[in-house]
N, C-alpha and C. Protein backbone atom coordinates (compact mmCIF):
# COMPACT_ATOMS: atom_id res chain seq x y z
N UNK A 1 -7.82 43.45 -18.95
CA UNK A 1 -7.90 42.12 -19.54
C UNK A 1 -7.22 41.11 -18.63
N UNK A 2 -7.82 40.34 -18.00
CA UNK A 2 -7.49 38.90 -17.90
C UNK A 2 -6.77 37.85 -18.37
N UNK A 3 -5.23 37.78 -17.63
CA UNK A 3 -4.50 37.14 -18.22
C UNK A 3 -4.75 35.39 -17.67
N UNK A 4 -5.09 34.79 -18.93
CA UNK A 4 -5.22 32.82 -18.26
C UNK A 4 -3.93 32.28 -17.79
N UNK A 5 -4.57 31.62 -16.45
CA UNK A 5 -3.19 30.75 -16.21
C UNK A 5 -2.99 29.40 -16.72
N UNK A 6 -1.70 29.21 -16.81
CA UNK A 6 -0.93 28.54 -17.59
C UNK A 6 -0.27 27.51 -16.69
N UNK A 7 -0.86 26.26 -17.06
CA UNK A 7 -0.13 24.99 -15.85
C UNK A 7 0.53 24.32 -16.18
N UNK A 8 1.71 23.96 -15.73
CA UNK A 8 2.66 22.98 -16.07
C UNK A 8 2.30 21.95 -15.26
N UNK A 9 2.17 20.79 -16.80
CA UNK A 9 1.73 19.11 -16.28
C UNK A 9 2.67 18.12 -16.98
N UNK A 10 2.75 17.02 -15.63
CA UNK A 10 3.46 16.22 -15.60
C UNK A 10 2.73 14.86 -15.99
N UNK A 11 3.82 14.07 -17.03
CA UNK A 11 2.75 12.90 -16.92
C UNK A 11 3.61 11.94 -17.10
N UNK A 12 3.42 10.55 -17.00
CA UNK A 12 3.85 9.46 -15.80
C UNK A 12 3.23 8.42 -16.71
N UNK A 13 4.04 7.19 -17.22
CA UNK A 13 3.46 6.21 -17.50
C UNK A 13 3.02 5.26 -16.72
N UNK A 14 1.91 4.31 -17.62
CA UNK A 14 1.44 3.38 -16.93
C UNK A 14 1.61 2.18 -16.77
N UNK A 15 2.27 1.78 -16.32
CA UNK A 15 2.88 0.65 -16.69
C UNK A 15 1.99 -0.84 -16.68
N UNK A 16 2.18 -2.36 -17.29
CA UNK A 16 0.65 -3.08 -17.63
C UNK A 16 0.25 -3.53 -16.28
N UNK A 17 0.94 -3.55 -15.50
CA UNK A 17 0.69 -4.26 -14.39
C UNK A 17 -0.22 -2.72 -13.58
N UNK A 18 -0.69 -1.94 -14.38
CA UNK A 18 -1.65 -1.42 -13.70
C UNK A 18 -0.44 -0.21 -12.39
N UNK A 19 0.73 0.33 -12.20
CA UNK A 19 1.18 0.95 -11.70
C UNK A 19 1.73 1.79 -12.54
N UNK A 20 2.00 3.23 -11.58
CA UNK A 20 2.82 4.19 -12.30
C UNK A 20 4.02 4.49 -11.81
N UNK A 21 4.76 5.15 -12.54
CA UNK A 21 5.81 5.30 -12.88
C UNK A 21 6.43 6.08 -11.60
N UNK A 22 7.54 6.26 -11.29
CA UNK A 22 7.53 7.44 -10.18
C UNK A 22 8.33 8.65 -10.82
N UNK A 23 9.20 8.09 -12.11
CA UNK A 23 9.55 9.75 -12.74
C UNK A 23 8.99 10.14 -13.64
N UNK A 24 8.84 11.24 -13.79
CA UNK A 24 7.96 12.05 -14.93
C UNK A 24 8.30 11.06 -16.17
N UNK A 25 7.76 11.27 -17.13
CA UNK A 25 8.19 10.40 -18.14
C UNK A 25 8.37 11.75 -19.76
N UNK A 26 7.42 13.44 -19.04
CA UNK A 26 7.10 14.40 -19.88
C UNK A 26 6.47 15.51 -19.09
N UNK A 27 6.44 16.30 -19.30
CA UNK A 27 6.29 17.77 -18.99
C UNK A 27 5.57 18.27 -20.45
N UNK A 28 4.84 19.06 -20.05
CA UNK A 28 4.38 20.18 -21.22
C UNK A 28 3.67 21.30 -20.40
N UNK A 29 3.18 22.29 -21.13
CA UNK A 29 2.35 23.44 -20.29
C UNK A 29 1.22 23.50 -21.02
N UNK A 30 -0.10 23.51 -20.55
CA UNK A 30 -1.53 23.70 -21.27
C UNK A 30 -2.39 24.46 -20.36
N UNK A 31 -3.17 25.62 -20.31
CA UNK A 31 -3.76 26.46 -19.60
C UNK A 31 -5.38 26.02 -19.26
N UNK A 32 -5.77 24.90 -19.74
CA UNK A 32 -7.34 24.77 -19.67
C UNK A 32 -7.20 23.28 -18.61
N UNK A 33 -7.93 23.17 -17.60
CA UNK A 33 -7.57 21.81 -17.07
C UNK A 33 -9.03 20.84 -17.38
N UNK A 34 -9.51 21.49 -17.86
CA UNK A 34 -11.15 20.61 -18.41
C UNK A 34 -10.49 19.89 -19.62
N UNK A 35 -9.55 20.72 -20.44
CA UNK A 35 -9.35 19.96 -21.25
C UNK A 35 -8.03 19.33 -21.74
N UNK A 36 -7.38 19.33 -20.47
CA UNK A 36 -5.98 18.71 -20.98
C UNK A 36 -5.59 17.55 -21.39
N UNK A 37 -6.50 16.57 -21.03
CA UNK A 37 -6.83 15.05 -21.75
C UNK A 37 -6.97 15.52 -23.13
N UNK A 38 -7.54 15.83 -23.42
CA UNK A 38 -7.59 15.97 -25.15
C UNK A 38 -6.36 16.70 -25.81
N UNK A 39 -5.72 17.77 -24.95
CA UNK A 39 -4.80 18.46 -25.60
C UNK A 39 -3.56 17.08 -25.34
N UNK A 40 -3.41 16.78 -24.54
CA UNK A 40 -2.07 15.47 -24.48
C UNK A 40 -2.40 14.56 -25.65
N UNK A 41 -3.62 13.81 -25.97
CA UNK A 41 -3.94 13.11 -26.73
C UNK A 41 -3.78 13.71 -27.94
N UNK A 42 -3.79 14.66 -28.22
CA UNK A 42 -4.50 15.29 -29.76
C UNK A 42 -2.35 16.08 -30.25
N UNK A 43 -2.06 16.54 -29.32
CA UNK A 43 -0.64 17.57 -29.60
C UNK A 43 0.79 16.63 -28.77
N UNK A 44 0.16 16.27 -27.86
CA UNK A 44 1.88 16.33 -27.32
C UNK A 44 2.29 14.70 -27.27
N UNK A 45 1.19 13.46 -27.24
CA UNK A 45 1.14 12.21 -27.59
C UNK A 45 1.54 12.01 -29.00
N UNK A 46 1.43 12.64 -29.67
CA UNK A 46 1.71 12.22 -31.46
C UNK A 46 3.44 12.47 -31.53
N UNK A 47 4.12 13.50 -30.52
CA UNK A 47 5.12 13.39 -30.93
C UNK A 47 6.32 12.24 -30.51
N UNK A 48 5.62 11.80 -29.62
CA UNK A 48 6.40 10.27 -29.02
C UNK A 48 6.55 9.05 -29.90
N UNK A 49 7.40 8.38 -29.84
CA UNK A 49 7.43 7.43 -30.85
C UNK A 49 6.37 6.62 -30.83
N UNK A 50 6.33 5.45 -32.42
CA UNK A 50 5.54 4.80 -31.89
C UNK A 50 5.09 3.72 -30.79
N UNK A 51 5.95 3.30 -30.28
CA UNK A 51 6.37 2.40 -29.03
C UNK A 51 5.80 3.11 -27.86
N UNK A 52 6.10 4.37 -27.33
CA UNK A 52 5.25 4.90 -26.53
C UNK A 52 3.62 5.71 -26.60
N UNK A 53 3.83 5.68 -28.02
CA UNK A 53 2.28 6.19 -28.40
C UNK A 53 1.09 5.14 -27.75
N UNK A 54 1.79 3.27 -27.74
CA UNK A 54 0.58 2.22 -27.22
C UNK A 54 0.53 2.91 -25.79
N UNK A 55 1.32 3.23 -25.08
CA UNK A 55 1.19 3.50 -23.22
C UNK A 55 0.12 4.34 -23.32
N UNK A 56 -0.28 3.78 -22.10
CA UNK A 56 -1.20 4.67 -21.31
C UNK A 56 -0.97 5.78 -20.17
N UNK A 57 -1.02 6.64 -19.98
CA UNK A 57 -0.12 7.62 -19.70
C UNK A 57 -1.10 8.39 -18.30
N UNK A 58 -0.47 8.86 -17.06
CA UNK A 58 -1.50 9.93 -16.13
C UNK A 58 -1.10 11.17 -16.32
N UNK A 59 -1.90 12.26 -16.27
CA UNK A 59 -1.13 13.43 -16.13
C UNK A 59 -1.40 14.03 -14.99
N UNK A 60 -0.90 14.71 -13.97
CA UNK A 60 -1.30 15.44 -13.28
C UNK A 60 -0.69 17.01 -12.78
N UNK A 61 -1.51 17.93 -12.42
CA UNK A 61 -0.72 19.10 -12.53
C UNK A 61 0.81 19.02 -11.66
N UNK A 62 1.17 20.12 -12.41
CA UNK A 62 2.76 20.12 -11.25
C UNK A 62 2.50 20.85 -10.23
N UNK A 63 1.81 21.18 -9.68
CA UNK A 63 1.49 22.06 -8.67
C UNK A 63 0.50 21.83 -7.59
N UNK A 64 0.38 20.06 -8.33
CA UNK A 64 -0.51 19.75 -6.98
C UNK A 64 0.33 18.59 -6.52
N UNK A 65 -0.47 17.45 -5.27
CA UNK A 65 0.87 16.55 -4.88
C UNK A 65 0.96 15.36 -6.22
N UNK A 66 2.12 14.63 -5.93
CA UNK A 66 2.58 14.01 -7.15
C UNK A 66 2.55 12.29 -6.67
N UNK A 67 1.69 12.18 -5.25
CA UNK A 67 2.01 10.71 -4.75
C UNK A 67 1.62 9.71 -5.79
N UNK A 68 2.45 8.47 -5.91
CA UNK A 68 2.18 7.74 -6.54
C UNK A 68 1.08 6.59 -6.09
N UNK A 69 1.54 6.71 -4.48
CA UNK A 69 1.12 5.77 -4.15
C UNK A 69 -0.71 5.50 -4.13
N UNK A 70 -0.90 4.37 -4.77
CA UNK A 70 -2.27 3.73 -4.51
C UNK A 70 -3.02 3.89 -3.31
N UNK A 71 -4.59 4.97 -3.11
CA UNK A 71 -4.81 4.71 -2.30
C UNK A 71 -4.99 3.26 -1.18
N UNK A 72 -5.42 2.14 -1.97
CA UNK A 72 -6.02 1.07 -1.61
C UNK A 72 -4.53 -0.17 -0.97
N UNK A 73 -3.37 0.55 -1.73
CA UNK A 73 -2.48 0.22 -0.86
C UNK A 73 -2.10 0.96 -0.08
N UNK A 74 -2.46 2.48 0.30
CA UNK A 74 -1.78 3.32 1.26
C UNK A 74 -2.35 2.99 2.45
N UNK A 75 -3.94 2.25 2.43
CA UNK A 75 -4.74 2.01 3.66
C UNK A 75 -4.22 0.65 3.89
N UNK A 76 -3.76 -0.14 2.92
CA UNK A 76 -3.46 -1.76 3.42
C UNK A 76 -1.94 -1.67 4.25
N UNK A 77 -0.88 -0.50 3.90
CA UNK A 77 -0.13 -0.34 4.55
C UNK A 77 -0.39 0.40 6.20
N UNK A 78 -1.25 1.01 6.28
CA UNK A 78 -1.55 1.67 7.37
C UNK A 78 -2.17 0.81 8.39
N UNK A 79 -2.82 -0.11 7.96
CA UNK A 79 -3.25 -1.14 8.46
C UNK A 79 -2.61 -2.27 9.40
N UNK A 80 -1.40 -2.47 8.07
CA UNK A 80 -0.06 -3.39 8.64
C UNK A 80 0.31 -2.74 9.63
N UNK A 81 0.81 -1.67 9.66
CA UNK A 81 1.45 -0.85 10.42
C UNK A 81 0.80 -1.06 12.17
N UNK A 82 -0.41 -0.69 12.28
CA UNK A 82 -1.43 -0.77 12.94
C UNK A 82 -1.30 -2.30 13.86
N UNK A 83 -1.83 -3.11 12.89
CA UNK A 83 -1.31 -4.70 13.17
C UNK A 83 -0.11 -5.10 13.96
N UNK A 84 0.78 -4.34 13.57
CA UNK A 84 2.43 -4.34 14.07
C UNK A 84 1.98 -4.22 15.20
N UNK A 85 1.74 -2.51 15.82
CA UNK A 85 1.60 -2.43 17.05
C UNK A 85 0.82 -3.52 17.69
N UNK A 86 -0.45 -3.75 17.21
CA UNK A 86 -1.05 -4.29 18.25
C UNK A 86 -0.39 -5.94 18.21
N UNK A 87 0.30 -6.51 17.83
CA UNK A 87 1.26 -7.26 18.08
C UNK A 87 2.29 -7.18 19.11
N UNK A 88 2.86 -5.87 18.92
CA UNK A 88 3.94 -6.09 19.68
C UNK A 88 3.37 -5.16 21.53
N UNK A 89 2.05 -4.92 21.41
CA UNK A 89 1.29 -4.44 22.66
C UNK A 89 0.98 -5.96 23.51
N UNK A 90 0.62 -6.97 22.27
CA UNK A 90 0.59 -8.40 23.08
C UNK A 90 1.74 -8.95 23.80
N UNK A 91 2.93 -8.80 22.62
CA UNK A 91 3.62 -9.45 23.01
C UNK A 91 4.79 -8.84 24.48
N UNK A 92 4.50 -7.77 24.40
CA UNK A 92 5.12 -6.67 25.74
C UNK A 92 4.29 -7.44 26.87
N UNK A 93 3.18 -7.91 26.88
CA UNK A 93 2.12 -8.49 28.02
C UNK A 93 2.70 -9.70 28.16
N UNK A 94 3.05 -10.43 27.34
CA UNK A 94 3.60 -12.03 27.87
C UNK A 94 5.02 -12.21 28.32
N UNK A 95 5.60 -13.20 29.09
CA UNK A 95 6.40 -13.46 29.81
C UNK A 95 7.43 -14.16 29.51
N UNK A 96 7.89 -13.81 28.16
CA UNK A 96 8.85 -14.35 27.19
C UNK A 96 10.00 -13.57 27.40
N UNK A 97 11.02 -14.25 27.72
CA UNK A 97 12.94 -13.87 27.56
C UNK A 97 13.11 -13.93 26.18
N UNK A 98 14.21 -12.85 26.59
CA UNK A 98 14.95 -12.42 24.85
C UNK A 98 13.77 -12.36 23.54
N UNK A 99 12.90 -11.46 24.24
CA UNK A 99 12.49 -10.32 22.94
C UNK A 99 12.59 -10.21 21.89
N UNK A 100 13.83 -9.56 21.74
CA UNK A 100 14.21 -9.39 20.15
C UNK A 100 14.58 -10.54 19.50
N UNK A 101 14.53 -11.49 19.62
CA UNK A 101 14.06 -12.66 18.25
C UNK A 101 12.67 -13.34 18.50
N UNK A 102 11.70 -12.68 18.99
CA UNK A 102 10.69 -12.85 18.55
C UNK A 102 9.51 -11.89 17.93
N UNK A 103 9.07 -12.27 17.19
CA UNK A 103 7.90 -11.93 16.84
C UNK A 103 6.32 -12.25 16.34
N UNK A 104 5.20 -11.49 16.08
CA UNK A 104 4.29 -11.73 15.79
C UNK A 104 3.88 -12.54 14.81
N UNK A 105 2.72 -13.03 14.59
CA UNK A 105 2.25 -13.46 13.22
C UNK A 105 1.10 -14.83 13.70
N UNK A 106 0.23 -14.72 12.51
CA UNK A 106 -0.78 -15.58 12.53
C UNK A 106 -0.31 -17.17 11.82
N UNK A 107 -0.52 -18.10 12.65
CA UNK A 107 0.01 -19.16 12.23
C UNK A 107 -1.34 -20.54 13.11
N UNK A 108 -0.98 -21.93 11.91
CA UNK A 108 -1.70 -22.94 11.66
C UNK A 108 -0.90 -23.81 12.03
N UNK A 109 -0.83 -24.47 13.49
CA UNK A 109 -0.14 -25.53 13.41
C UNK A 109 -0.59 -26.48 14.29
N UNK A 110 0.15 -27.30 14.47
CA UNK A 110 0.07 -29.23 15.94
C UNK A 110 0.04 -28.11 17.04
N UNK A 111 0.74 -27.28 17.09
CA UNK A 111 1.31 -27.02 18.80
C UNK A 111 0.20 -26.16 19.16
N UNK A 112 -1.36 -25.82 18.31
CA UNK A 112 -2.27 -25.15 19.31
C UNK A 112 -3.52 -26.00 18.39
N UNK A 113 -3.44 -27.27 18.33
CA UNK A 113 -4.65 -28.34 17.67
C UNK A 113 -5.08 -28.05 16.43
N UNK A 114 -4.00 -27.20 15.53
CA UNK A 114 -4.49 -27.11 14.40
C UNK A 114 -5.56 -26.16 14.12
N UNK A 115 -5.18 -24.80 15.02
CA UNK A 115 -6.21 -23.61 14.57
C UNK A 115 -5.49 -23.24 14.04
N UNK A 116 -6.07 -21.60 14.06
CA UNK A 116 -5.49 -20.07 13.64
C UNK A 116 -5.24 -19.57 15.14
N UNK A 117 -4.55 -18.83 14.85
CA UNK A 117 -4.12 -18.39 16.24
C UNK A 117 -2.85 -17.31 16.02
N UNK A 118 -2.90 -15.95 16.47
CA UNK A 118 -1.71 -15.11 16.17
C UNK A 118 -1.07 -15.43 17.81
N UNK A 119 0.45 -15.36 17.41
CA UNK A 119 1.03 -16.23 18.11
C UNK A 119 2.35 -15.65 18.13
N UNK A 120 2.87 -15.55 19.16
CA UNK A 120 4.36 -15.17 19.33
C UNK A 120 5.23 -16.33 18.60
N UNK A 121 6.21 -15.88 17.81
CA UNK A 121 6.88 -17.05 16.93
C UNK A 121 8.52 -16.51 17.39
N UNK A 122 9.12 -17.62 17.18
CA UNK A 122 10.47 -17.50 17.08
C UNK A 122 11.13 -16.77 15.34
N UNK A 123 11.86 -15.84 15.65
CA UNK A 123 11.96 -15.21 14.08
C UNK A 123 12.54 -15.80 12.96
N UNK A 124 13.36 -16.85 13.33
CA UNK A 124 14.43 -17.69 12.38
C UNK A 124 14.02 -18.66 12.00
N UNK A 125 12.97 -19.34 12.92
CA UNK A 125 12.27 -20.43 12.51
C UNK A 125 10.67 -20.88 12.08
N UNK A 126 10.20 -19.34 12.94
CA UNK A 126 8.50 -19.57 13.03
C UNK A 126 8.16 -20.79 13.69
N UNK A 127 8.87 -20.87 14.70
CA UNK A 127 8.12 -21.77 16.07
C UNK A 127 7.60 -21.32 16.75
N UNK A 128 5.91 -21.78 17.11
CA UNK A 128 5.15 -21.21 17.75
C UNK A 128 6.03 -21.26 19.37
N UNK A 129 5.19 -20.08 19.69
CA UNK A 129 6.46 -19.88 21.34
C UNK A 129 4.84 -19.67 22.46
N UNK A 130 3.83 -18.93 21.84
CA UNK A 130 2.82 -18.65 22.65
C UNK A 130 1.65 -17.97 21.92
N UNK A 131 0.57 -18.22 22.31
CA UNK A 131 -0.40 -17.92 21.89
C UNK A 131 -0.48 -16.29 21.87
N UNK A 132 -1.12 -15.39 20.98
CA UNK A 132 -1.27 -13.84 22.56
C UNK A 132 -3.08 -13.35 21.62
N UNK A 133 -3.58 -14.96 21.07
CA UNK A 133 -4.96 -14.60 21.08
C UNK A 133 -5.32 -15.64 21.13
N UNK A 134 -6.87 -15.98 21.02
CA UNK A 134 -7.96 -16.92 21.25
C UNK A 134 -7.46 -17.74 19.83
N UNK A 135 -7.99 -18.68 19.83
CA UNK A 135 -7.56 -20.21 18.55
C UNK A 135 -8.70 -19.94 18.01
N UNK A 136 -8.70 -19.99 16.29
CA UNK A 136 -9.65 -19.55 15.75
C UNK A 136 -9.91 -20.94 15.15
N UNK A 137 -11.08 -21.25 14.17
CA UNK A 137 -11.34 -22.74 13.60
C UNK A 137 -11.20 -21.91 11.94
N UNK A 138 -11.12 -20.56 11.80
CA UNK A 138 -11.06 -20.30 10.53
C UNK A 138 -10.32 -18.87 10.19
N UNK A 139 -9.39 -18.81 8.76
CA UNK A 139 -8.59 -17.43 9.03
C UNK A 139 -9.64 -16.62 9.19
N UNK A 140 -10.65 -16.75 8.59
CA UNK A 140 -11.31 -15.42 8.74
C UNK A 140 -11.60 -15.04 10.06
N UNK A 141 -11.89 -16.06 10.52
CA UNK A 141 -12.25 -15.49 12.13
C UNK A 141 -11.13 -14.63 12.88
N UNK A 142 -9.84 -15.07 12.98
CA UNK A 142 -8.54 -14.62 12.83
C UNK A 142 -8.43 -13.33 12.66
N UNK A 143 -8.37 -12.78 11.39
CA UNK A 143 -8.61 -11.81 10.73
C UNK A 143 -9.30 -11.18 11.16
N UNK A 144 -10.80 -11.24 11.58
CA UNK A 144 -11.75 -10.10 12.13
C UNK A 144 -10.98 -9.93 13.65
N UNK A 145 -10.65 -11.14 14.21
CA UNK A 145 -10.22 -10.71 15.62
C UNK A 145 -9.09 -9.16 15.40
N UNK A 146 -8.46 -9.53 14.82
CA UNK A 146 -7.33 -8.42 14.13
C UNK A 146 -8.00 -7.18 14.10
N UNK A 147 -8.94 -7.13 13.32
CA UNK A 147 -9.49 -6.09 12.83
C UNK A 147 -10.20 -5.58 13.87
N UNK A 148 -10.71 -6.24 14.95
CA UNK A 148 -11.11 -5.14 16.61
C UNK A 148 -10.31 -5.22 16.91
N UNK A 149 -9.33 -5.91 16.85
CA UNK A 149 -8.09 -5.14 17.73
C UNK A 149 -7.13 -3.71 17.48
N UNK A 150 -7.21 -3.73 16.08
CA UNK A 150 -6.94 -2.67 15.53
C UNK A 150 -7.84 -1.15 15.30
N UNK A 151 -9.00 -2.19 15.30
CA UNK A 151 -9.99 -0.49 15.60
C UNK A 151 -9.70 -0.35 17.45
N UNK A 152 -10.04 -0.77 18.01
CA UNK A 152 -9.61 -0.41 19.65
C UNK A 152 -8.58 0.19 19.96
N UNK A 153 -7.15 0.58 18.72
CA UNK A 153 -6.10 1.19 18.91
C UNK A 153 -6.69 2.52 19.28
């Protein structure tokens, strides 16, 4: 005879702003994973007060990973990240003293006729110091430049 396995699941509120929680909020053990939505809903949700009975709740097994994080922010961070470098790959190319108080960033100002333009800035002030791309007439254009530069990494 065939003994069923038995999974211990974790579940995590939801909080309204659409994020979860990062500590467990409950534990229980239920052996069927087709149907553990119904068993949380039907047995182990009724015993919470009523205040947590309104939450909306995730469960996921304990035995698989537990990231919280949002895919759609894990790629917008990877992205930044990405961006960084190819920032600071420009700014290694230009002929600017004392380095470390400057940095990257896309900026709109008088000192390049009022484009877009990612631009070596001073860090304390965000004074444009140098261009280290083409002047755009729109962010978006900006933005896509970014975005081959970052696929070319």
């Amino acid at each position: 005879m065939e003994v069923p396995l038995s999974y211990k699941w974790n579940v995590y509120k939801i909080f309204k702003n659409g994020k979860r929680a990062k500590i467990i909020f409950h534990k229980f053990g239920y052996n069927e994973p087709k149907t553990v939505e119904e068993y949380f809903e039907s047995k182990v949700k009724v015993t919470f007060s009523k205040k947590m009975q309104r939450s909306k709740y995730i469960i996921i097994r304990d035995d698989l990973p537990q990231d919280c994080e949002d895919p759609i922010e894990k790629q917008k961070k990877i992205f930044e990240e990405k961006k960084k470098r190819v920032l600071r790959k420009h700014l290694k190319s230009t002929e600017i003293i004392n380095s470390n108080r400057i940095v990257g960033g896309l900026i709109f100002c008088r000192a390049n006729n009022w484009k877009w333009q990612w631009a070596a800035l001073e860090v304390s002030t965000s004074r444009y110091l140098l261009g280290i791309s083409p002047a755009f007439s729109s962010h978006e254009e900006a933005s896509e430049w970014m975005q081959n530069e970052v696929n070319q990494l």
